[in-house]
N, C-alpha and C. Protein backbone atom coordinates (compact mmCIF):
# COMPACT_ATOMS: atom_id res chain seq x y z
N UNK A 1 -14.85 6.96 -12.19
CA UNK A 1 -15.07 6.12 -13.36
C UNK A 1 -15.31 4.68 -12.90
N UNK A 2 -16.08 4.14 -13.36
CA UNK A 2 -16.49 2.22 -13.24
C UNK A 2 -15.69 1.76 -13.78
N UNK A 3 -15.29 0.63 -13.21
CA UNK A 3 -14.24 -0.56 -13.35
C UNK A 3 -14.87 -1.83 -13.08
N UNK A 4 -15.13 -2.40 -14.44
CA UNK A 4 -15.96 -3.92 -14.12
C UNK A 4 -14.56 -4.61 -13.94
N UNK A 5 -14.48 -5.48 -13.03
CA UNK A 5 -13.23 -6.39 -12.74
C UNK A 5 -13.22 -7.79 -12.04
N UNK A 6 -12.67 -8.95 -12.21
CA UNK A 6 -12.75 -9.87 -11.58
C UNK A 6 -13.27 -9.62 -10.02
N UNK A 7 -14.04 -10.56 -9.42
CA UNK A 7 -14.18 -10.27 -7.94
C UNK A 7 -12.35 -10.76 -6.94
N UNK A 8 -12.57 -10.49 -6.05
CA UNK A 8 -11.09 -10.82 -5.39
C UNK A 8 -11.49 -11.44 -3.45
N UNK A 9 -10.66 -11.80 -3.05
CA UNK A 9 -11.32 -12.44 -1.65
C UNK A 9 -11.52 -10.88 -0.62
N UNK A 10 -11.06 -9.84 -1.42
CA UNK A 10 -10.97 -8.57 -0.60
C UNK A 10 -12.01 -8.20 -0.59
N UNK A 11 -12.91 -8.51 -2.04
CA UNK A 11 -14.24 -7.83 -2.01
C UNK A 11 -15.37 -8.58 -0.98
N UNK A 12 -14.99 -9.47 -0.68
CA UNK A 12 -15.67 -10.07 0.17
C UNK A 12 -17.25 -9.55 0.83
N UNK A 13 -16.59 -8.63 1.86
CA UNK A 13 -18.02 -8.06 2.50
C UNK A 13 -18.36 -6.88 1.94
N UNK A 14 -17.72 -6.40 0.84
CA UNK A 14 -18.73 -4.97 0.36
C UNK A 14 -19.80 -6.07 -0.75
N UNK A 15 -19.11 -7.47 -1.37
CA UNK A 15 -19.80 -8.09 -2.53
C UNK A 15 -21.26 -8.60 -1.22
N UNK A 16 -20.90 -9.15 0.11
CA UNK A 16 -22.00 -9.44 0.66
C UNK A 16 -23.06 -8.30 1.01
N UNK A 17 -22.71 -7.20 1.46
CA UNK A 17 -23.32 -6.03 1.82
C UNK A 17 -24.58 -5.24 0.30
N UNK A 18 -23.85 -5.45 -0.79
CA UNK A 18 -24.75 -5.22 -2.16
C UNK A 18 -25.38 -6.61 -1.91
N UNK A 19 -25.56 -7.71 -1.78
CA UNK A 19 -26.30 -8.58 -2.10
C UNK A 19 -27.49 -8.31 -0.98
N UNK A 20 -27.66 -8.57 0.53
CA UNK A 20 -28.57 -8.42 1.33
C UNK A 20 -29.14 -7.05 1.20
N UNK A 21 -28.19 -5.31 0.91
CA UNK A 21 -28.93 -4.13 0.62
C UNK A 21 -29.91 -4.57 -0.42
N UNK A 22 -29.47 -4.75 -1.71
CA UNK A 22 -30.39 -4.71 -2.46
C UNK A 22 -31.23 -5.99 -2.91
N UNK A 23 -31.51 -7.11 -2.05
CA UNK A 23 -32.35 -7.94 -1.75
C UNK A 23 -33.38 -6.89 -0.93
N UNK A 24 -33.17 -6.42 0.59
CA UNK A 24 -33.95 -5.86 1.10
C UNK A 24 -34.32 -4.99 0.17
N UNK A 25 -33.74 -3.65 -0.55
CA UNK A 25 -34.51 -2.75 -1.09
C UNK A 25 -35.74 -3.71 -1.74
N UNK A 26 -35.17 -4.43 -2.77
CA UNK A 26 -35.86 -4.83 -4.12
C UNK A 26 -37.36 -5.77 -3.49
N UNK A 27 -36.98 -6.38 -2.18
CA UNK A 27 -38.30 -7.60 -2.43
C UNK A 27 -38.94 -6.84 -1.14
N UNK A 28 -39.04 -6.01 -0.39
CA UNK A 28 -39.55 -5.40 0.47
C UNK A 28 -41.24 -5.38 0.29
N UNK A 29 -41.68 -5.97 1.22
CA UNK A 29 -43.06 -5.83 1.09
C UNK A 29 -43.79 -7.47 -0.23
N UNK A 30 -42.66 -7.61 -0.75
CA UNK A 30 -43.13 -9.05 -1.26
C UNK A 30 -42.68 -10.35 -1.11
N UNK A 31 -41.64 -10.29 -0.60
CA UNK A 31 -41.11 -11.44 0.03
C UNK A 31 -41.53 -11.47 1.36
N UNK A 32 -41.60 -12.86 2.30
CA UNK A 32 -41.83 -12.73 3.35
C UNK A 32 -40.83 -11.87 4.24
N UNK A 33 -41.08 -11.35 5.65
CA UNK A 33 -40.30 -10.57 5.69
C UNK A 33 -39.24 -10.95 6.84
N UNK A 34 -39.76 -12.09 6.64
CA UNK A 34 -39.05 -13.23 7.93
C UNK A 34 -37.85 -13.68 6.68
N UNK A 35 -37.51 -13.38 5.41
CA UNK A 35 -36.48 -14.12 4.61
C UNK A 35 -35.94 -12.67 4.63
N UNK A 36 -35.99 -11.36 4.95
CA UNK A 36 -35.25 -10.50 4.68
C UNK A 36 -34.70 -9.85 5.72
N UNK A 37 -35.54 -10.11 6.78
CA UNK A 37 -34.70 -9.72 8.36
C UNK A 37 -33.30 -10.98 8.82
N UNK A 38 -33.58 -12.13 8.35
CA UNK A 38 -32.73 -12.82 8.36
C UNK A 38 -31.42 -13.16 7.42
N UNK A 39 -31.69 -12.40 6.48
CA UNK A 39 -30.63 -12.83 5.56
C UNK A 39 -29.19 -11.82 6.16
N UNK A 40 -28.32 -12.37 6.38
CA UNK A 40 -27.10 -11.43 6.90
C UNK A 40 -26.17 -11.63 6.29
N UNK A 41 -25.42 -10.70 6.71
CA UNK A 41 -23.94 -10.20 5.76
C UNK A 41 -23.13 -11.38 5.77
N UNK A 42 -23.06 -11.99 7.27
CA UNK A 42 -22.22 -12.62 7.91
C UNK A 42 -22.65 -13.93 6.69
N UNK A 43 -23.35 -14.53 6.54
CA UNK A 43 -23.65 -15.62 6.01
C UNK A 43 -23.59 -15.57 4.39
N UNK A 44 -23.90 -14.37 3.63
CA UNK A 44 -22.88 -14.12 2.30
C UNK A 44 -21.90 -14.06 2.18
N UNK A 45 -20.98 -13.44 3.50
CA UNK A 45 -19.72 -13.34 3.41
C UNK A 45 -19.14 -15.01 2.85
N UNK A 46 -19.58 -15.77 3.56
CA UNK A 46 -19.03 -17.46 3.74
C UNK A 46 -19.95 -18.35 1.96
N UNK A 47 -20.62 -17.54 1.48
CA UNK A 47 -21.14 -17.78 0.41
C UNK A 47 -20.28 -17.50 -0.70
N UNK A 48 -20.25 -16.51 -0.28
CA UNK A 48 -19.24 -15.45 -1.58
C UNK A 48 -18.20 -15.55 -1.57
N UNK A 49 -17.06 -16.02 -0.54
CA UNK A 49 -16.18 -16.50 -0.42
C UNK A 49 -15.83 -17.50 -0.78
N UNK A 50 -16.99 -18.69 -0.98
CA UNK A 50 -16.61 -20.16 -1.44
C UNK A 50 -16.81 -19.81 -2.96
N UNK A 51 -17.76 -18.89 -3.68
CA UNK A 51 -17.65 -18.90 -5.26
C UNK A 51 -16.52 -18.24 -5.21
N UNK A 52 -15.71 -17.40 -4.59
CA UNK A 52 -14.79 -16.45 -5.06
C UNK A 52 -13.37 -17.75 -5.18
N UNK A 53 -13.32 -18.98 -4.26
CA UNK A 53 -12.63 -19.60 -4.76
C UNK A 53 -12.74 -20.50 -5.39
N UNK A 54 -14.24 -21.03 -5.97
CA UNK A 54 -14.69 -21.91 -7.06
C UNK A 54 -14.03 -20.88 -8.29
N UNK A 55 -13.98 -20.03 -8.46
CA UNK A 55 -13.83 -19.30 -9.69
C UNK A 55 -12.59 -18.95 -9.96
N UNK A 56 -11.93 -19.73 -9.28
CA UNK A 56 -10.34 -19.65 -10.16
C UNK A 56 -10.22 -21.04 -10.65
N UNK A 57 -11.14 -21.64 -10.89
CA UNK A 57 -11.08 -22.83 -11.91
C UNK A 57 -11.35 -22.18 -13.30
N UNK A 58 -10.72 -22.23 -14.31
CA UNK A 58 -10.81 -21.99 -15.71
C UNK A 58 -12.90 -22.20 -15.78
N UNK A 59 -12.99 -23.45 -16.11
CA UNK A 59 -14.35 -23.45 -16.26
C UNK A 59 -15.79 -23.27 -15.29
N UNK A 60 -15.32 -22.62 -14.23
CA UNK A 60 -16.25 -22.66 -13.55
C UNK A 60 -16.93 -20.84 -13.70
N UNK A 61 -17.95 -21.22 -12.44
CA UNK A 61 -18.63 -19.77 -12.34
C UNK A 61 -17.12 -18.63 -11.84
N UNK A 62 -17.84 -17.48 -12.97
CA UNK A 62 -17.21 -16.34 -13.14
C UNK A 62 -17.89 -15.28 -12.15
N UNK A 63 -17.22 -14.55 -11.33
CA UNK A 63 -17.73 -13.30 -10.61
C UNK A 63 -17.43 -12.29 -11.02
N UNK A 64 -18.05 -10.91 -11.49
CA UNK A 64 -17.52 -9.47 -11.66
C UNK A 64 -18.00 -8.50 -10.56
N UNK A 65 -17.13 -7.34 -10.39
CA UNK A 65 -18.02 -6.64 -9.91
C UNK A 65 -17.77 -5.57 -10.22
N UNK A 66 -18.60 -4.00 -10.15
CA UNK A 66 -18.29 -3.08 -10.37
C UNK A 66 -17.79 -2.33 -9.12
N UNK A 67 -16.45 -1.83 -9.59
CA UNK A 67 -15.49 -0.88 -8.40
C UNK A 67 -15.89 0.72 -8.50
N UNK A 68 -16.51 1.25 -7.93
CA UNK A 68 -16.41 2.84 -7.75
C UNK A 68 -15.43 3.77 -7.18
N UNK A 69 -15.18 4.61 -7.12
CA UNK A 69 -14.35 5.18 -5.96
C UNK A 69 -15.27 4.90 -4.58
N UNK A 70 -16.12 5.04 -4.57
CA UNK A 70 -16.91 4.39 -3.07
C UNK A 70 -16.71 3.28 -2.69
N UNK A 71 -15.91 2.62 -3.81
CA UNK A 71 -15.90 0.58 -3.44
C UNK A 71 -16.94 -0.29 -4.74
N UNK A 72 -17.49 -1.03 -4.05
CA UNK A 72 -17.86 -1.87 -4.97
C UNK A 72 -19.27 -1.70 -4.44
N UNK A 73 -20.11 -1.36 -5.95
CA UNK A 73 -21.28 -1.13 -5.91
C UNK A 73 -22.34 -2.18 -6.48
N UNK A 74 -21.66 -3.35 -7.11
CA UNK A 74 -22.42 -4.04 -7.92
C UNK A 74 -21.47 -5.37 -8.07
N UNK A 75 -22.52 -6.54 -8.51
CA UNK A 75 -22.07 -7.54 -8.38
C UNK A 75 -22.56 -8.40 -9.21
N UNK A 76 -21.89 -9.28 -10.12
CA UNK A 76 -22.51 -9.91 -10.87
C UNK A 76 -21.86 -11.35 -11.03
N UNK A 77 -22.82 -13.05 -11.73
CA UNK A 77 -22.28 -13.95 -11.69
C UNK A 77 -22.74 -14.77 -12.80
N UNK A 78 -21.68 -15.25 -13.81
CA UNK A 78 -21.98 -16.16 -14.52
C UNK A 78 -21.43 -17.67 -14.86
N UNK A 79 -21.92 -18.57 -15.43
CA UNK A 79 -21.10 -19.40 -15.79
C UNK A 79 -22.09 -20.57 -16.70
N UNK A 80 -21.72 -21.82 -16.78
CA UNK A 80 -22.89 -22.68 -17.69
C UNK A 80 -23.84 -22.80 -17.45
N UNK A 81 -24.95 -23.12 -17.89
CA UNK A 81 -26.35 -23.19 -18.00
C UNK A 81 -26.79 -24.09 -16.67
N UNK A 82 -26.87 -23.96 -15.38
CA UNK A 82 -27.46 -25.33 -14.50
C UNK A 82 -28.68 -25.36 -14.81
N UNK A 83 -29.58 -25.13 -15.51
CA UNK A 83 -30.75 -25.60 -15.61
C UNK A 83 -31.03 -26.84 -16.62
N UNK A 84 -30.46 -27.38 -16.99
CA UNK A 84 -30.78 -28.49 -18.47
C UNK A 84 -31.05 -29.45 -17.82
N UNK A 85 -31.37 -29.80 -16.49
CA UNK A 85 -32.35 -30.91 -16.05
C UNK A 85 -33.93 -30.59 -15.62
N UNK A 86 -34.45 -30.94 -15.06
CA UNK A 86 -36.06 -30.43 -15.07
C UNK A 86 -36.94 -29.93 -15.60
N UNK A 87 -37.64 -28.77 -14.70
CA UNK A 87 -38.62 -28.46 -15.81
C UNK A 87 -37.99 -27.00 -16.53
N UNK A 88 -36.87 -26.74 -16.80
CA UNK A 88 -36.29 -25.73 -17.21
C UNK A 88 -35.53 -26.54 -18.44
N UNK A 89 -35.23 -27.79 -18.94
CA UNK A 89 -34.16 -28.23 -19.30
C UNK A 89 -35.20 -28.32 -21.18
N UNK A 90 -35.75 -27.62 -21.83
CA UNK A 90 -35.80 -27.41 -23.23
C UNK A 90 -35.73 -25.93 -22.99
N UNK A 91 -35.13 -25.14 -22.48
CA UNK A 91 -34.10 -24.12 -22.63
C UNK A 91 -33.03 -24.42 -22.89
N UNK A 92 -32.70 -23.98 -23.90
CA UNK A 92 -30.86 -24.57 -24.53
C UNK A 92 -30.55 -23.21 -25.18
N UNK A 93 -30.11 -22.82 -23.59
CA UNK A 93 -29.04 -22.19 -23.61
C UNK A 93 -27.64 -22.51 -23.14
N UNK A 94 -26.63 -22.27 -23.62
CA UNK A 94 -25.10 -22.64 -22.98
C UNK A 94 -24.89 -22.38 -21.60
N UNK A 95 -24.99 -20.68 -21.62
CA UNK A 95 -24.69 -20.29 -20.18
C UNK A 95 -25.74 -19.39 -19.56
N UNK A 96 -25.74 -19.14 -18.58
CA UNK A 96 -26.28 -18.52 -17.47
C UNK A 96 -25.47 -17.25 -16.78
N UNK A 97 -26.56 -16.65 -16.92
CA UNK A 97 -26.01 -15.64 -15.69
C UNK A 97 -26.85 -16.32 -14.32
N UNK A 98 -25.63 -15.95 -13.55
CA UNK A 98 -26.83 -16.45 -12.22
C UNK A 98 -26.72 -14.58 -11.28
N UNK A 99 -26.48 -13.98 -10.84
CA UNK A 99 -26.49 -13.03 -10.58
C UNK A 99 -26.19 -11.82 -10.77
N UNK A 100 -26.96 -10.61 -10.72
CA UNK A 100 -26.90 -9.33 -11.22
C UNK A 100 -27.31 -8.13 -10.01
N UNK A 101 -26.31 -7.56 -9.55
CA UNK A 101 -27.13 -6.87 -8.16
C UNK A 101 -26.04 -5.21 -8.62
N UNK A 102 -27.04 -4.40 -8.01
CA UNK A 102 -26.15 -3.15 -8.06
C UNK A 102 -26.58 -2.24 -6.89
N UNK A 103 -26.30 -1.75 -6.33
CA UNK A 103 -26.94 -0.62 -4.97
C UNK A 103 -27.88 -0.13 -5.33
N UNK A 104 -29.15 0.00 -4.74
CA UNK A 104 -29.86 0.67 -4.84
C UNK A 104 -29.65 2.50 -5.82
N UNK A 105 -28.81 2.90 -4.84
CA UNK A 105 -28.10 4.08 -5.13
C UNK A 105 -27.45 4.28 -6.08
N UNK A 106 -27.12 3.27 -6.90
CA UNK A 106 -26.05 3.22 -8.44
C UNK A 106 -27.00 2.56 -9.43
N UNK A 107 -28.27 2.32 -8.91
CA UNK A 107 -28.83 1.92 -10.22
C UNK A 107 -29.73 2.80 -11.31
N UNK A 108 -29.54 2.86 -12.14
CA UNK A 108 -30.14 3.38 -13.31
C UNK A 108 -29.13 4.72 -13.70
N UNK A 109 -27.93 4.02 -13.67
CA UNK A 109 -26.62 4.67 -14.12
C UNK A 109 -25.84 4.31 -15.33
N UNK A 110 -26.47 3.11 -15.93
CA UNK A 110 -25.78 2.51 -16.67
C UNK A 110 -24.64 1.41 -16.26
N UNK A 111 -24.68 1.23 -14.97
CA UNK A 111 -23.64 0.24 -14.25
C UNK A 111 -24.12 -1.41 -14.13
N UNK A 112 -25.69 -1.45 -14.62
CA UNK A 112 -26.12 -2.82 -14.57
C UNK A 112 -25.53 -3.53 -15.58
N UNK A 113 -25.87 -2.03 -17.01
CA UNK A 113 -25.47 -2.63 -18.13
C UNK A 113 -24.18 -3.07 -18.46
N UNK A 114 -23.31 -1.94 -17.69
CA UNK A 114 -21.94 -2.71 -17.78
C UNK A 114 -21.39 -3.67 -17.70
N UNK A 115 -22.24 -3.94 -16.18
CA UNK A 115 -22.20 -5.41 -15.72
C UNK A 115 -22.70 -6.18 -16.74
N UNK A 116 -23.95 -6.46 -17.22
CA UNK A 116 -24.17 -7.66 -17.89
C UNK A 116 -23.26 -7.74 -19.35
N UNK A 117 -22.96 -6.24 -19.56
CA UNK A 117 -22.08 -6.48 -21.02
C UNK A 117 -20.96 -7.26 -20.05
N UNK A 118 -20.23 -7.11 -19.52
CA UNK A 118 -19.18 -7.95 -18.42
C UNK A 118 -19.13 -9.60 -18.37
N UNK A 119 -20.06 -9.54 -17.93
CA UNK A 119 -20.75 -11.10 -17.85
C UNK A 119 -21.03 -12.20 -18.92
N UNK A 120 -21.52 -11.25 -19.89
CA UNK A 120 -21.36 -11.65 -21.30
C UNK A 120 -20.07 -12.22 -21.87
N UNK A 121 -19.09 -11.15 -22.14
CA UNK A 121 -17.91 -11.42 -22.39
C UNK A 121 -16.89 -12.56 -21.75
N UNK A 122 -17.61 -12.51 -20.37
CA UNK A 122 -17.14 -13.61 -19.45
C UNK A 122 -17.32 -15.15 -20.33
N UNK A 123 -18.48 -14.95 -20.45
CA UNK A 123 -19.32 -16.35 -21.43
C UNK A 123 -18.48 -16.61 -22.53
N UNK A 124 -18.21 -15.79 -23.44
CA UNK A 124 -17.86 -15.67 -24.66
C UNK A 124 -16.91 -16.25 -24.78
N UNK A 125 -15.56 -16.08 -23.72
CA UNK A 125 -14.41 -16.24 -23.27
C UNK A 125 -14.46 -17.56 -23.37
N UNK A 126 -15.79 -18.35 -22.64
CA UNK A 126 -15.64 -19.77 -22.19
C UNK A 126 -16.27 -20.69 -23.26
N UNK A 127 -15.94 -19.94 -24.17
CA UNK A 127 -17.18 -20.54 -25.79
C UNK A 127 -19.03 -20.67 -26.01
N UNK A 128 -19.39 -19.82 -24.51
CA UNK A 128 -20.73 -20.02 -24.90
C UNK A 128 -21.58 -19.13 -25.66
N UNK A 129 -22.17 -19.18 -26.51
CA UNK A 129 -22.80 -18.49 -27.37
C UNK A 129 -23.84 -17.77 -27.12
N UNK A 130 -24.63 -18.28 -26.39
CA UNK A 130 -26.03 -17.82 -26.21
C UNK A 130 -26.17 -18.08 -24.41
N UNK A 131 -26.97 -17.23 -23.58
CA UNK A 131 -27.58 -17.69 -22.53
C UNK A 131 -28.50 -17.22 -21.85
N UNK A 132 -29.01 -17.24 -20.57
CA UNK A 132 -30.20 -17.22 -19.89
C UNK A 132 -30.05 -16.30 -18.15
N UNK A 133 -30.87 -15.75 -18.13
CA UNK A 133 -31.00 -15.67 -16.66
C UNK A 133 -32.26 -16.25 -16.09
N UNK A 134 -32.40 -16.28 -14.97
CA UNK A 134 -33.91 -16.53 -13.99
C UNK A 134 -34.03 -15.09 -13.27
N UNK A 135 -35.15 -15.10 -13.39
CA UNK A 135 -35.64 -13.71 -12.62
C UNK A 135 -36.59 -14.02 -11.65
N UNK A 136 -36.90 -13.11 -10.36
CA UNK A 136 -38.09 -13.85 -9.98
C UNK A 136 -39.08 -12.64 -10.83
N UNK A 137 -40.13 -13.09 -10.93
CA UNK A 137 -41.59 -12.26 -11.67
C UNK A 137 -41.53 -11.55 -10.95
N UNK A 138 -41.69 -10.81 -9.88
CA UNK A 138 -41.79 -9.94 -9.01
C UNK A 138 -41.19 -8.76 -8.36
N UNK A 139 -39.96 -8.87 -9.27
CA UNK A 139 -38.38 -8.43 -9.25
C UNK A 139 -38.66 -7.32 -10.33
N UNK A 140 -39.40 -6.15 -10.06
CA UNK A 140 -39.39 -4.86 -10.93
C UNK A 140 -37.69 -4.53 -11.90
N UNK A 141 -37.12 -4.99 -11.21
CA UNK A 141 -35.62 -4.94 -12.47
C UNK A 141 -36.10 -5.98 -13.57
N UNK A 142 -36.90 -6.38 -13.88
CA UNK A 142 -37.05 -7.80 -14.62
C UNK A 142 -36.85 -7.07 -16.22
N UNK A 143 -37.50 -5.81 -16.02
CA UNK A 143 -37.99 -5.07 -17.49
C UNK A 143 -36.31 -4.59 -18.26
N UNK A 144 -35.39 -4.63 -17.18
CA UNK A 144 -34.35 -4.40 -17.41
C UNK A 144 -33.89 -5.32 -18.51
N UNK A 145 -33.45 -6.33 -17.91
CA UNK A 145 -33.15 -7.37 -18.85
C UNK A 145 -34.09 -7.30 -21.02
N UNK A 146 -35.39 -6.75 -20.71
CA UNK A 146 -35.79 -7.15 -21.48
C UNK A 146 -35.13 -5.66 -22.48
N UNK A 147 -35.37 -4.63 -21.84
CA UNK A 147 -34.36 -3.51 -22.47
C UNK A 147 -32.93 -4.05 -22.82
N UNK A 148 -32.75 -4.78 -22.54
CA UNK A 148 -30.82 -5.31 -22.88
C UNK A 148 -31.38 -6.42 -23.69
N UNK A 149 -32.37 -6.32 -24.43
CA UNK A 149 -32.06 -7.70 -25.54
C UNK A 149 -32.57 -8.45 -25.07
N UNK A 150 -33.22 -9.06 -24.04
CA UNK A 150 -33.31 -10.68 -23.26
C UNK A 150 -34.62 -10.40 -23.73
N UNK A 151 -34.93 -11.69 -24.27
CA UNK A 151 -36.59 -12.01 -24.73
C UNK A 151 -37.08 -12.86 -23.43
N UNK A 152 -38.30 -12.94 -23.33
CA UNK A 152 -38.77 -13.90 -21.72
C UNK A 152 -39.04 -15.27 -22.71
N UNK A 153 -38.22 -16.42 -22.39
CA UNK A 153 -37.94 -17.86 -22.98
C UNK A 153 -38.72 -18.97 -22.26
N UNK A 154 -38.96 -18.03 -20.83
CA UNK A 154 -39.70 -19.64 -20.00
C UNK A 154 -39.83 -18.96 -18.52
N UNK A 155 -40.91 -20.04 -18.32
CA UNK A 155 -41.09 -19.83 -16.80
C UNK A 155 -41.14 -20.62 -15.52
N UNK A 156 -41.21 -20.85 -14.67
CA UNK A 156 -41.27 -22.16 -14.05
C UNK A 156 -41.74 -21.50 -12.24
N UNK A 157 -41.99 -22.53 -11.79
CA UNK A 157 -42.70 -21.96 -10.36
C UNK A 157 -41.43 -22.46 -8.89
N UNK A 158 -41.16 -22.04 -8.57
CA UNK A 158 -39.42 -22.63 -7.42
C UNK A 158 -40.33 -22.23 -6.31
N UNK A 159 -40.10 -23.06 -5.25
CA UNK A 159 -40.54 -23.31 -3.96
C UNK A 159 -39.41 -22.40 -2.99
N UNK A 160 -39.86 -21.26 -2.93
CA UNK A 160 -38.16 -20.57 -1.76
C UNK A 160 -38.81 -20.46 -0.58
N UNK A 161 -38.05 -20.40 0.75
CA UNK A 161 -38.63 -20.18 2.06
C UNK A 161 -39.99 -20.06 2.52
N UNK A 162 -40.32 -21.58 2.09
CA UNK A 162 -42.18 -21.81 2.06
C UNK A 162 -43.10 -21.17 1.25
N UNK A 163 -42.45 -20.15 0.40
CA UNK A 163 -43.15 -19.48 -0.45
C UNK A 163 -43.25 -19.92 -2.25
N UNK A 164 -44.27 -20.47 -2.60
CA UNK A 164 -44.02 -20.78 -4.17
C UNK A 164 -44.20 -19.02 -5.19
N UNK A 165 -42.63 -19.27 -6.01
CA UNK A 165 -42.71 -18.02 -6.04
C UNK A 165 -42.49 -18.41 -7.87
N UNK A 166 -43.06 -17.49 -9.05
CA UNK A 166 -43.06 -17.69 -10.36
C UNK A 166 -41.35 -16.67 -10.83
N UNK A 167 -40.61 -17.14 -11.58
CA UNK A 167 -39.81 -17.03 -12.26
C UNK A 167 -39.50 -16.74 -13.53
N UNK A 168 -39.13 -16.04 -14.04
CA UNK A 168 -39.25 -15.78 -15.64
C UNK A 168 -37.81 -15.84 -15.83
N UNK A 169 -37.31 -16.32 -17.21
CA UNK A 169 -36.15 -16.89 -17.82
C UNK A 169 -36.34 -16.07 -19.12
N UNK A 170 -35.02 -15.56 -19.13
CA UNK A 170 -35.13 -14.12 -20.43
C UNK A 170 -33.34 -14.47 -21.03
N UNK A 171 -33.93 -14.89 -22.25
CA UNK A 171 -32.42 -15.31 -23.17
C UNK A 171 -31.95 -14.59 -23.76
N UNK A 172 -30.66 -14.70 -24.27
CA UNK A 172 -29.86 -13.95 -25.45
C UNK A 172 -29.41 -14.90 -26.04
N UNK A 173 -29.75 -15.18 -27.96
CA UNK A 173 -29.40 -16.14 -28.50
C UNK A 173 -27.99 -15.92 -28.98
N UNK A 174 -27.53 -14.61 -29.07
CA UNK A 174 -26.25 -14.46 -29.42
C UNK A 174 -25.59 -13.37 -28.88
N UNK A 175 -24.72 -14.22 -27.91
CA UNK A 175 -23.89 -12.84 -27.06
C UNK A 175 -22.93 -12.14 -27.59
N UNK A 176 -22.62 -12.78 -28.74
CA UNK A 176 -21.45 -11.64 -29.79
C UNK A 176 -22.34 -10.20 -30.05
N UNK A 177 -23.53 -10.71 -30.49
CA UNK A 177 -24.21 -9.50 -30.70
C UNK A 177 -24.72 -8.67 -29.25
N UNK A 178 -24.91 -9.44 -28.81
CA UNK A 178 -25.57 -8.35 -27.39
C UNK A 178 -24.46 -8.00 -26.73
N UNK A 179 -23.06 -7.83 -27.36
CA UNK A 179 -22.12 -7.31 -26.45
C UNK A 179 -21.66 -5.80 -27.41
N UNK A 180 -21.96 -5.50 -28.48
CA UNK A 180 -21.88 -5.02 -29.40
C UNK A 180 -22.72 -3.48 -29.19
């Protein structure tokens, strides 16, 4: 049975190990491939570790993840909106998800959705009403989001590892309802 649950400093390297697996699965062949041979465990570990202790602040970013009997298959992150400066900032939304990852192998189980219903509630908790993710365009999970309610709100172009890459931003105006 799935268990969406706070992240913990234990989850550490199975939360880094879902992030670089399913980076490699997902951008294979479209990302450069010099950003996916390099991305290592070792260096999420020290990532994921510093949100895992940003997030015992009441208002800060929230981590979930999903526990299997295999461990932890999925990983997810929310908290307020960082986009309301630039060219993202007439999106007004409250909060943000900033990450959504699940194993290759556990996805299209219904465990994403858990997660983002998860994440949601996370929000809700912290009074935000409505919010946003970033996707990159290229990110075949994108259609996901739009199956869970998220309408595409905006787009914008982000410069990652020399590569200008397009982004799509998919909202939920009311997370009472999209938790429902």
């Amino acid at each position: 049975m799935s268990l969406i649950r706070p992240a913990t400093k234990d989850d550490i390297k199975d939360i880094a190990e879902v992030y670089v697996e399913t980076w490699r699965s997902t951008y294979a062949g479209t990302l450069p491939d010099k950003v996916l041979i390099e991305m290592s465990q070792e260096r999420q570990m020290i990532m994921w570790a510093r949100a895992i202790d940003r997030a015992r602040n009441p208002k800060s970013e929230k981590i979930l993840v999903v526990d299997e009997a295999d461990g932890v298959v999925g990983v997810g992150s929310a908290g307020f909106n960082r986009n309301r400066e630039g060219p993202a900032r007439d999106i007004e939304y409250g909060g943000e998800v900033y990450t959504l990852y699940v194993l290759p192998d556990f996805q299209n189980q219904g465990l994403g959705e858990l997660l983002l219903k998860g994440l949601f509630h996370v929000l809700v908790s912290q009074d935000y009403h409505s919010a946003v993710i970033w996707v990159l365009a290229l990110n075949p999970s994108r259609f996901f989001y739009e199956a869970m309610g998220g309408k595409r709100v905006g787009e914008r172009d982000e410069k990652l590892w020399g590569t200008t890459l397009k982004e799509f931003a998919y909202g939920w105006d009311d997370l009472r309802a999209a938790v429902e």
